[in-house]
PDB file of N, CA and C in Angstrom:
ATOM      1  N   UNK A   1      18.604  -2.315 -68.597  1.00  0.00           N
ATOM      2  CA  UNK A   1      19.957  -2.810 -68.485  1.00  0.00           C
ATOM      3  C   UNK A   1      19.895  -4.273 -68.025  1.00  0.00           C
ATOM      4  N   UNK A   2      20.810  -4.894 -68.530  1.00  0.00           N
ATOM      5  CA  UNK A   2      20.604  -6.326 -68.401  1.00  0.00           C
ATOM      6  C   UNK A   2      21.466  -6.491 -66.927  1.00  0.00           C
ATOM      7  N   UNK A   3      21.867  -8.092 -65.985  1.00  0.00           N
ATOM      8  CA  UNK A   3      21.651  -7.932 -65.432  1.00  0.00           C
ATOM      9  C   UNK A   3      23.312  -8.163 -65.325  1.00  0.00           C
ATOM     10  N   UNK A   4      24.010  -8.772 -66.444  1.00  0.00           N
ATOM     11  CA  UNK A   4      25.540  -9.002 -66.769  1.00  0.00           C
ATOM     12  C   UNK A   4      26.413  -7.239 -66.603  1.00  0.00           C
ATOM     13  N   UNK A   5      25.315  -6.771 -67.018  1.00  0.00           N
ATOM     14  CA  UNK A   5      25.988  -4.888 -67.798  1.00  0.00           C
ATOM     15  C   UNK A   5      26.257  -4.219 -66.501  1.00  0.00           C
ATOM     16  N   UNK A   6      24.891  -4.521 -65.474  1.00  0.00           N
ATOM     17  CA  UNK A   6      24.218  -3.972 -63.868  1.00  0.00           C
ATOM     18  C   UNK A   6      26.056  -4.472 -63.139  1.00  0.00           C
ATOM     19  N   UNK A   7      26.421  -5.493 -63.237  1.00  0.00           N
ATOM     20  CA  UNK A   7      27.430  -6.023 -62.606  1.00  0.00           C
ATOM     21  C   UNK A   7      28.430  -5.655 -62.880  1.00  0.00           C
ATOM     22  N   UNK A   8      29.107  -5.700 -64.363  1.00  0.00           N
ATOM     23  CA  UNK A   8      30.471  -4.995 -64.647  1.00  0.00           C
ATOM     24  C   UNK A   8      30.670  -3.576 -64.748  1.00  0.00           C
ATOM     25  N   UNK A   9      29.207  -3.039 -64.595  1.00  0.00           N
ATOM     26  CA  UNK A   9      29.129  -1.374 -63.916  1.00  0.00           C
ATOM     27  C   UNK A   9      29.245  -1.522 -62.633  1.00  0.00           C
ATOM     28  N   UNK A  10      29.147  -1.869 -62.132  1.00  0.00           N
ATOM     29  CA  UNK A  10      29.208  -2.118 -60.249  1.00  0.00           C
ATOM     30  C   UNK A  10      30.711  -2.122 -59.985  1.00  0.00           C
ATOM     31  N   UNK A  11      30.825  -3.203 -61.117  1.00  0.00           N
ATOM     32  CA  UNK A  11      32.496  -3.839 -60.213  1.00  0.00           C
ATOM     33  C   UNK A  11      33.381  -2.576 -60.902  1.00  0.00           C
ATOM     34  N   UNK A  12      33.572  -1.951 -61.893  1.00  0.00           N
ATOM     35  CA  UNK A  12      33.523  -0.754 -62.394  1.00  0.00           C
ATOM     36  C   UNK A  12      33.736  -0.033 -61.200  1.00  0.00           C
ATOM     37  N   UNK A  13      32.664   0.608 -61.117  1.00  0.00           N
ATOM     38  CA  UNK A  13      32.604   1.294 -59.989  1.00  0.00           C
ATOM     39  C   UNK A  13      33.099   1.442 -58.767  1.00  0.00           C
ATOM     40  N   UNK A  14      33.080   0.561 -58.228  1.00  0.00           N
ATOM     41  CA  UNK A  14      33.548   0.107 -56.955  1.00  0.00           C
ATOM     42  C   UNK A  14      34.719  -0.834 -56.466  1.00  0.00           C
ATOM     43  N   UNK A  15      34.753  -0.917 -57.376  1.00  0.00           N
ATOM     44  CA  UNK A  15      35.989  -2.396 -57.472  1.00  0.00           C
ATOM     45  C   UNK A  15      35.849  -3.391 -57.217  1.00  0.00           C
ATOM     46  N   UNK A  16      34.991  -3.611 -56.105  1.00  0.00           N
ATOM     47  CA  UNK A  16      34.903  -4.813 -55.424  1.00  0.00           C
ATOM     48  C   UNK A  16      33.594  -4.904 -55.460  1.00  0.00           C
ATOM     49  N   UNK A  17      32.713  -5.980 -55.900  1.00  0.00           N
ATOM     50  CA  UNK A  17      31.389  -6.320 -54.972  1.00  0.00           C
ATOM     51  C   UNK A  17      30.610  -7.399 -55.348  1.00  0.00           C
ATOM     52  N   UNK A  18      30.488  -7.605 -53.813  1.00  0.00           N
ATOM     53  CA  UNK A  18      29.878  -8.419 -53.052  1.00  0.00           C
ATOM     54  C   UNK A  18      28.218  -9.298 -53.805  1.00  0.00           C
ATOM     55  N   UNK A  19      28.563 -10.487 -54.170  1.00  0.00           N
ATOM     56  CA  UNK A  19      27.623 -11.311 -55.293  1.00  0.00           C
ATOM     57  C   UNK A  19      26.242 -11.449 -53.884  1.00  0.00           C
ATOM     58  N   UNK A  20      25.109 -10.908 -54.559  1.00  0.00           N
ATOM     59  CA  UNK A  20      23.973 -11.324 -53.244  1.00  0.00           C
ATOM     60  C   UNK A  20      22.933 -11.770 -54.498  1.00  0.00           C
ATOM     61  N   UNK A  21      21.905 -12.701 -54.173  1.00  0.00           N
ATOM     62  CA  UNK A  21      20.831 -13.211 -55.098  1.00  0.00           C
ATOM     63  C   UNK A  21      20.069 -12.672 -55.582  1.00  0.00           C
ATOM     64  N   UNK A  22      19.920 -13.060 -57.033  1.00  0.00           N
ATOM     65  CA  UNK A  22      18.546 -11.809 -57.807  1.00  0.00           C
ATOM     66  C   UNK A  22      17.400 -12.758 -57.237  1.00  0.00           C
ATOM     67  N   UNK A  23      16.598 -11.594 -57.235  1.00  0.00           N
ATOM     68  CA  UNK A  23      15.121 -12.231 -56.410  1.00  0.00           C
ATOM     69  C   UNK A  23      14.939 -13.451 -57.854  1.00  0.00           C
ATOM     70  N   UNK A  24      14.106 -13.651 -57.550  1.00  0.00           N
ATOM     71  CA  UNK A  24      13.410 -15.048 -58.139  1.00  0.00           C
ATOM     72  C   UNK A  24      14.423 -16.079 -58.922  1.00  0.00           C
ATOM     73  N   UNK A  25      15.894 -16.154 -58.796  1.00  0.00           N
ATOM     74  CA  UNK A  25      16.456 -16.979 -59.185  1.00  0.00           C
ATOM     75  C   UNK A  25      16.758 -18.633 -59.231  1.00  0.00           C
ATOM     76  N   UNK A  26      16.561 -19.206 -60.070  1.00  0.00           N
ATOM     77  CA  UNK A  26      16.242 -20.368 -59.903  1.00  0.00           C
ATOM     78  C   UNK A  26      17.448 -21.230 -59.543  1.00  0.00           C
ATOM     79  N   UNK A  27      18.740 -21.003 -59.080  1.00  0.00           N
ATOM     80  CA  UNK A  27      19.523 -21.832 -57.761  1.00  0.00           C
ATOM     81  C   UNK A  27      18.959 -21.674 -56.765  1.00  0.00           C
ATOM     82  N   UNK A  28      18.707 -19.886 -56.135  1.00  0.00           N
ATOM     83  CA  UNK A  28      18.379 -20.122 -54.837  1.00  0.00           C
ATOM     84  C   UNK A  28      16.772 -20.907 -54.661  1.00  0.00           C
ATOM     85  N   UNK A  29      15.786 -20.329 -55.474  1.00  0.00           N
ATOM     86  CA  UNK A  29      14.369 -21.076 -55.600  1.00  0.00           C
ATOM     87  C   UNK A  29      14.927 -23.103 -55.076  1.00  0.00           C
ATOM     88  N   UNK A  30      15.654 -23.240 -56.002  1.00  0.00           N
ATOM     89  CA  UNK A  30      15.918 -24.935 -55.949  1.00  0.00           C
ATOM     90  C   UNK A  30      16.747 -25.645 -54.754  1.00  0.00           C
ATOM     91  N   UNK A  31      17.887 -24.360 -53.609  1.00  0.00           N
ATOM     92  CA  UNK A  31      18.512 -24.869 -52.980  1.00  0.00           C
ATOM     93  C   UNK A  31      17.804 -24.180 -51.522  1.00  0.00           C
ATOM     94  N   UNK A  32      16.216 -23.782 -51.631  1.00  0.00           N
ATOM     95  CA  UNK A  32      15.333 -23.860 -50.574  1.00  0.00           C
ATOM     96  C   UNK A  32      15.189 -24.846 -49.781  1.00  0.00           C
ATOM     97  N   UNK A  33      15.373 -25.119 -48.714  1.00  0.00           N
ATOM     98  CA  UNK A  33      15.279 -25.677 -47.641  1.00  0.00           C
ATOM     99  C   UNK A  33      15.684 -27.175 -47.581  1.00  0.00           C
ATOM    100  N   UNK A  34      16.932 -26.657 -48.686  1.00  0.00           N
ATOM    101  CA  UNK A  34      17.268 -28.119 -49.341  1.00  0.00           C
ATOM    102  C   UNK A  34      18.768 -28.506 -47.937  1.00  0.00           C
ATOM    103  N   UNK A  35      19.233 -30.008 -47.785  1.00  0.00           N
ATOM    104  CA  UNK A  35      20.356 -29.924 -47.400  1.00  0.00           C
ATOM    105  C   UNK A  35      21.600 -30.588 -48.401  1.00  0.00           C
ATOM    106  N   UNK A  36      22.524 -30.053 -48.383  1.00  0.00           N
ATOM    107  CA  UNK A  36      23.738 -29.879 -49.653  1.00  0.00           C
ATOM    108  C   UNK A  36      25.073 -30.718 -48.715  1.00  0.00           C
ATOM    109  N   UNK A  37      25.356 -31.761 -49.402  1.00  0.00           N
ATOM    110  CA  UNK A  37      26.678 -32.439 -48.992  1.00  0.00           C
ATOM    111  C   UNK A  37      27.746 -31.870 -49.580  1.00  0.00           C
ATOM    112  N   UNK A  38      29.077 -31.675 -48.898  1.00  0.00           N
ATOM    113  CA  UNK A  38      29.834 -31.072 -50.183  1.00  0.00           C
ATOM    114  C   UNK A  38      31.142 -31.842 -49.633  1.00  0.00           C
ATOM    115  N   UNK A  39      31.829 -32.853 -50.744  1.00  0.00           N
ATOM    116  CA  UNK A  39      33.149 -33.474 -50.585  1.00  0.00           C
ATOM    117  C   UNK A  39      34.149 -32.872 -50.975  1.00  0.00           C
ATOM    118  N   UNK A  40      35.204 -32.285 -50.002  1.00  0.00           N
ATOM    119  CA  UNK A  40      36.519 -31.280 -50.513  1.00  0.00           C
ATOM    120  C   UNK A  40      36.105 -30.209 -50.150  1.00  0.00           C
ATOM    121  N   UNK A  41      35.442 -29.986 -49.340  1.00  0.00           N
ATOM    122  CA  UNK A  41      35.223 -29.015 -48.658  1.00  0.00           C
ATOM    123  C   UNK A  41      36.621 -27.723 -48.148  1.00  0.00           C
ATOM    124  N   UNK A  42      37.304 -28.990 -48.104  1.00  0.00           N
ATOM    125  CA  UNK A  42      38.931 -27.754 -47.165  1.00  0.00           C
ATOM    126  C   UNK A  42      39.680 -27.873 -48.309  1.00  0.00           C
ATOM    127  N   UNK A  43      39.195 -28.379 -49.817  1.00  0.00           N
ATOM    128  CA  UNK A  43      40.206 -27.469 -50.513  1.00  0.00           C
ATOM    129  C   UNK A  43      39.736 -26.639 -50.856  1.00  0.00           C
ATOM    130  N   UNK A  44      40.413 -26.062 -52.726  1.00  0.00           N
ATOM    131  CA  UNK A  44      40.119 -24.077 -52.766  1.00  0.00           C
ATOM    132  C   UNK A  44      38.874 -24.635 -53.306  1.00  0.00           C
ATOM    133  N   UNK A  45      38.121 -25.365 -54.338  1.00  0.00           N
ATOM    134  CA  UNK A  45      36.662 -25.256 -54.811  1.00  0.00           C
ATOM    135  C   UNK A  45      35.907 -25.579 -53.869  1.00  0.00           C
ATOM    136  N   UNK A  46      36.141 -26.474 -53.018  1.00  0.00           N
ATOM    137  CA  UNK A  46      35.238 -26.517 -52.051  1.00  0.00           C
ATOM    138  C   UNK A  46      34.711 -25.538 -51.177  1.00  0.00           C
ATOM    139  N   UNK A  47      36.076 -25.008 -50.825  1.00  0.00           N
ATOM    140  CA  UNK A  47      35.893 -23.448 -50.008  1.00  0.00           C
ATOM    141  C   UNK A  47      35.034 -22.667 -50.762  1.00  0.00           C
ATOM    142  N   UNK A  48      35.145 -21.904 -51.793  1.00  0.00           N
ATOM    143  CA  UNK A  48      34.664 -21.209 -52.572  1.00  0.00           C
ATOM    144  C   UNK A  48      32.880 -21.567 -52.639  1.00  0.00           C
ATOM    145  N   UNK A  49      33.143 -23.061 -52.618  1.00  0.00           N
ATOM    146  CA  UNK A  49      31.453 -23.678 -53.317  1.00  0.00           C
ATOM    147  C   UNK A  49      30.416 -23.315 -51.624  1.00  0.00           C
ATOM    148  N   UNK A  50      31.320 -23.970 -50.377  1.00  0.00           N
ATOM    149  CA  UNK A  50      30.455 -23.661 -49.508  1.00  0.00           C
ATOM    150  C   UNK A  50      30.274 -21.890 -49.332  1.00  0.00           C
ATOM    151  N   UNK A  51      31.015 -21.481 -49.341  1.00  0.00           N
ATOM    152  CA  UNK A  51      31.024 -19.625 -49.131  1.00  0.00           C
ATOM    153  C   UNK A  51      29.886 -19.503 -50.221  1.00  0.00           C
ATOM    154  N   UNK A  52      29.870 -19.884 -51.419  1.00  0.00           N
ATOM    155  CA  UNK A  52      28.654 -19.092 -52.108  1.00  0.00           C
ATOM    156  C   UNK A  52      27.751 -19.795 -52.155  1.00  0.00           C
ATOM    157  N   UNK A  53      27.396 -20.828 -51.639  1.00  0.00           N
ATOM    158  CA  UNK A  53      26.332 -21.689 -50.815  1.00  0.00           C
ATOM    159  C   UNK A  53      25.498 -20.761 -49.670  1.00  0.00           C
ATOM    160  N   UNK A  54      26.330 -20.308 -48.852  1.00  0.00           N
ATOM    161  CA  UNK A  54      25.871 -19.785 -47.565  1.00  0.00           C
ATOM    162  C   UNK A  54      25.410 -18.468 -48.094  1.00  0.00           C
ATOM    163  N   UNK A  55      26.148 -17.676 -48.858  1.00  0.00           N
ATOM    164  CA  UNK A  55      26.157 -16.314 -49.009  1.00  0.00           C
ATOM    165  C   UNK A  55      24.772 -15.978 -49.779  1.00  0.00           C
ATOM    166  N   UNK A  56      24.784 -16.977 -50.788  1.00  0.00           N
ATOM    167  CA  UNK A  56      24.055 -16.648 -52.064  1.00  0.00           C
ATOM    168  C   UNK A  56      22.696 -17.532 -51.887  1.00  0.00           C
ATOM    169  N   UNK A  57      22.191 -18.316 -50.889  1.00  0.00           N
ATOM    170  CA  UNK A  57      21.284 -18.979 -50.538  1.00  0.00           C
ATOM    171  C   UNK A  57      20.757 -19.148 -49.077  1.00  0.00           C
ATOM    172  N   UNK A  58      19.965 -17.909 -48.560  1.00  0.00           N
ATOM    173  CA  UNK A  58      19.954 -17.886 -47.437  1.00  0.00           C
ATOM    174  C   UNK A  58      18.991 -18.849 -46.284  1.00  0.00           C
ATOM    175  N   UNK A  59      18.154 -19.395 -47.576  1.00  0.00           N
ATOM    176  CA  UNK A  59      17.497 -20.336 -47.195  1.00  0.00           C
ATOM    177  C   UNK A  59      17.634 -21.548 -46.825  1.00  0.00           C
ATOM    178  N   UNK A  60      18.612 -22.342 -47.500  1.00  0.00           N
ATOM    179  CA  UNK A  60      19.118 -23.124 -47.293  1.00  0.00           C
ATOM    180  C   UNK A  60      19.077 -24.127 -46.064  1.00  0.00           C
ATOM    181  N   UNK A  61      18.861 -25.007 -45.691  1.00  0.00           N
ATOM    182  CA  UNK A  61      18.969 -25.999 -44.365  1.00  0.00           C
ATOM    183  C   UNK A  61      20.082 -25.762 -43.884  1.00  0.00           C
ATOM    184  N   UNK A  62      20.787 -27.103 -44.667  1.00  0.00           N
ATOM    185  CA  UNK A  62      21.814 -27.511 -44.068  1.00  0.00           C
ATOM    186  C   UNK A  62      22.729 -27.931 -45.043  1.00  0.00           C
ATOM    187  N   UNK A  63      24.079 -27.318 -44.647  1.00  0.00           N
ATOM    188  CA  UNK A  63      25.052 -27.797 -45.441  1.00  0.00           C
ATOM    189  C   UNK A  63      26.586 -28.566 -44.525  1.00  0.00           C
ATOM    190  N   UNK A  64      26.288 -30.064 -44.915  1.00  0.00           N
ATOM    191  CA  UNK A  64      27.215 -30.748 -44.584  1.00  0.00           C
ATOM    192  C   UNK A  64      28.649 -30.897 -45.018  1.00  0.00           C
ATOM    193  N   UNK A  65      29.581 -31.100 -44.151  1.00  0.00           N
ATOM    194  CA  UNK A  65      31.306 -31.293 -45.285  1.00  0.00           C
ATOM    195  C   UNK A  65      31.800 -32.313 -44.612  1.00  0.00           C
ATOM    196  N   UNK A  66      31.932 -32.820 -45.673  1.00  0.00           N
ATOM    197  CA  UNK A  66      33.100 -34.255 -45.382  1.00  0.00           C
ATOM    198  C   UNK A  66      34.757 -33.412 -45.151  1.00  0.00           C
ATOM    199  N   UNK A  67      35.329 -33.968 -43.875  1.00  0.00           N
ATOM    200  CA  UNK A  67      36.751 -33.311 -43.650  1.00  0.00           C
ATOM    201  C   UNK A  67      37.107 -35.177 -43.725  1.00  0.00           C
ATOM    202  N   UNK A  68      38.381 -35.330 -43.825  1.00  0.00           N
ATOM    203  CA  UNK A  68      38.887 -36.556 -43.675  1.00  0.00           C
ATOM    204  C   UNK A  68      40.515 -36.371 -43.179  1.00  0.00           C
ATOM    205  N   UNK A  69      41.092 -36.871 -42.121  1.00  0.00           N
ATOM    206  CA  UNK A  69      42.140 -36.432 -41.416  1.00  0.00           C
ATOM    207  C   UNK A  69      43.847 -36.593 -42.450  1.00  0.00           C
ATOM    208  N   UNK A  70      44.241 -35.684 -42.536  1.00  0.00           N
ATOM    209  CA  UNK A  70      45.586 -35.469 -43.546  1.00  0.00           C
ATOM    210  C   UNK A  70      46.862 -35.191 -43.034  1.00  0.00           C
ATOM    211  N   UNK A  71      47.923 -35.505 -43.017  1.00  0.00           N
ATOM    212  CA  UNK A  71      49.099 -35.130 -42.570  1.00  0.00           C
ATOM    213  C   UNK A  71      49.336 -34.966 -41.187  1.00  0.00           C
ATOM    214  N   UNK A  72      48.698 -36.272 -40.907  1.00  0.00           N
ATOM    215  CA  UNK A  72      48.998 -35.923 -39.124  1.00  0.00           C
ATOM    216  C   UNK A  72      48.011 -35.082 -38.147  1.00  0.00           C
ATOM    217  N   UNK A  73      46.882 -34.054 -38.904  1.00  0.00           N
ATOM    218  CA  UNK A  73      45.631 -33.516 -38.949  1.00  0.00           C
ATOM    219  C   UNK A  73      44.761 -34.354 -38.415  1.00  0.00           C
ATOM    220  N   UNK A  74      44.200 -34.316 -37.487  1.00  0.00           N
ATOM    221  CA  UNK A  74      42.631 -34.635 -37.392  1.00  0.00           C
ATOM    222  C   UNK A  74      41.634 -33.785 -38.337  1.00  0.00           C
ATOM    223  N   UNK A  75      40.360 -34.322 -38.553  1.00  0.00           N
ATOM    224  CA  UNK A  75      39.601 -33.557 -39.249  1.00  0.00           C
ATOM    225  C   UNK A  75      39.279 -32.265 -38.560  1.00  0.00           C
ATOM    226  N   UNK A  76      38.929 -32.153 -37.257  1.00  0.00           N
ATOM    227  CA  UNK A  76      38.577 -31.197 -36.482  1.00  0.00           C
ATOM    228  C   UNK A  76      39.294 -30.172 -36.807  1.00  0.00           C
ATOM    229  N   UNK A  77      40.845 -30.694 -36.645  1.00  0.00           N
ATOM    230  CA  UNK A  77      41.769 -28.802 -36.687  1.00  0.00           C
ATOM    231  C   UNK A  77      41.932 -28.761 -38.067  1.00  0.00           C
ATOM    232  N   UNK A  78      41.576 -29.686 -39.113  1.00  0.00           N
ATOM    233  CA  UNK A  78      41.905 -29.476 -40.362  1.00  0.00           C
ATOM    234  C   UNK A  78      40.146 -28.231 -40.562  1.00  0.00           C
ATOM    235  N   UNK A  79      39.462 -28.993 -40.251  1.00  0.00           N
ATOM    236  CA  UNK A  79      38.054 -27.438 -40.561  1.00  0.00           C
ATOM    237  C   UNK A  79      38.370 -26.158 -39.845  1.00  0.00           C
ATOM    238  N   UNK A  80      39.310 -26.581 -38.303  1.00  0.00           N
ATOM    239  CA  UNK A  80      39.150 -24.771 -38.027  1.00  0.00           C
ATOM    240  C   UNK A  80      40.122 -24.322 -38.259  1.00  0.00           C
ATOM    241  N   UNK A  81      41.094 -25.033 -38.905  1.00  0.00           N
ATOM    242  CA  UNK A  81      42.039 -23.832 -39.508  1.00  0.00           C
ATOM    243  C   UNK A  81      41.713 -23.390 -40.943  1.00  0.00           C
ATOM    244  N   UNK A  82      40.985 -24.109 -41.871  1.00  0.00           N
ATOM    245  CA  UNK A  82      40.166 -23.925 -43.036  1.00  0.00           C
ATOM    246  C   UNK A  82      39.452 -23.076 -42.688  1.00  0.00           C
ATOM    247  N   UNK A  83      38.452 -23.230 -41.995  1.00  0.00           N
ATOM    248  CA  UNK A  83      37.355 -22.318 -41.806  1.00  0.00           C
ATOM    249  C   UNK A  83      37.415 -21.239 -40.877  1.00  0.00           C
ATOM    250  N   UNK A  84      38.651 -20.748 -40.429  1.00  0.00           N
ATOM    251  CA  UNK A  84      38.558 -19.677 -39.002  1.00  0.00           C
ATOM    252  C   UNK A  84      38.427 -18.656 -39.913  1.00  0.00           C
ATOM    253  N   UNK A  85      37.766 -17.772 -39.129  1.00  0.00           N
ATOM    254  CA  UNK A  85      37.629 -16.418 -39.213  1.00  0.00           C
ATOM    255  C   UNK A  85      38.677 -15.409 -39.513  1.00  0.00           C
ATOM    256  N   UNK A  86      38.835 -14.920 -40.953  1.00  0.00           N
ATOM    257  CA  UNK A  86      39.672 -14.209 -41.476  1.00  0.00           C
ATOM    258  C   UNK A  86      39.597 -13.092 -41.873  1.00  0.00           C
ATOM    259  N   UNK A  87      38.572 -12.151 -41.107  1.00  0.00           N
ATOM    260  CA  UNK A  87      38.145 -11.216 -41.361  1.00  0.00           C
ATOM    261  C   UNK A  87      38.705 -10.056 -40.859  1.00  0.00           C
ATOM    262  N   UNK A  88      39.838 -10.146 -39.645  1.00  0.00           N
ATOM    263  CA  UNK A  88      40.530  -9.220 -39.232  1.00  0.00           C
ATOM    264  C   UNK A  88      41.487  -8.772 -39.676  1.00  0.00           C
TER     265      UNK A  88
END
């Protein structure tokens, strides 16, 4: 079974799930111990790009984000209200 078929049987299945790395894949191989700048970070692609940055590359160094202060925002509360914990 290929590895496209493995997935839309999964999500099939389950409804939901959770993208983790096929062993020897060559993003995560290339974003080894690499560090990753990412501009737009607090909008939606950015969000998205760092989440499957972290998720899908565990190796990874370091990943930097440019915030830049908006609407009266400092950068600071503009990342932790972007980035707080929304898991409850």
């Amino acid at each position: 079974m290929r590895y496209g078929e493995e997935s839309e049987r999964l999500m099939r299945e389950f409804g939901e799930v959770k993208w983790c790395p096929v062993e020897g894949s060559k993003i995560v191989e290339f974003y080894k111990g690499k560090n990753v700048f990412v501009t737009g970070a607090t909008g939606f692609l950015g969000k998205l790009l760092v989440e499957k940055l972290l998720r899908a590359c565990p190796d990874i160094d370091t990943v930097y984000i440019l915030v830049r202060p908006k609407k009266g925002e400092d950068e600071h509360s503009r990342k932790d209200k972007v980035y707080a914990d929304q898991s409850t």
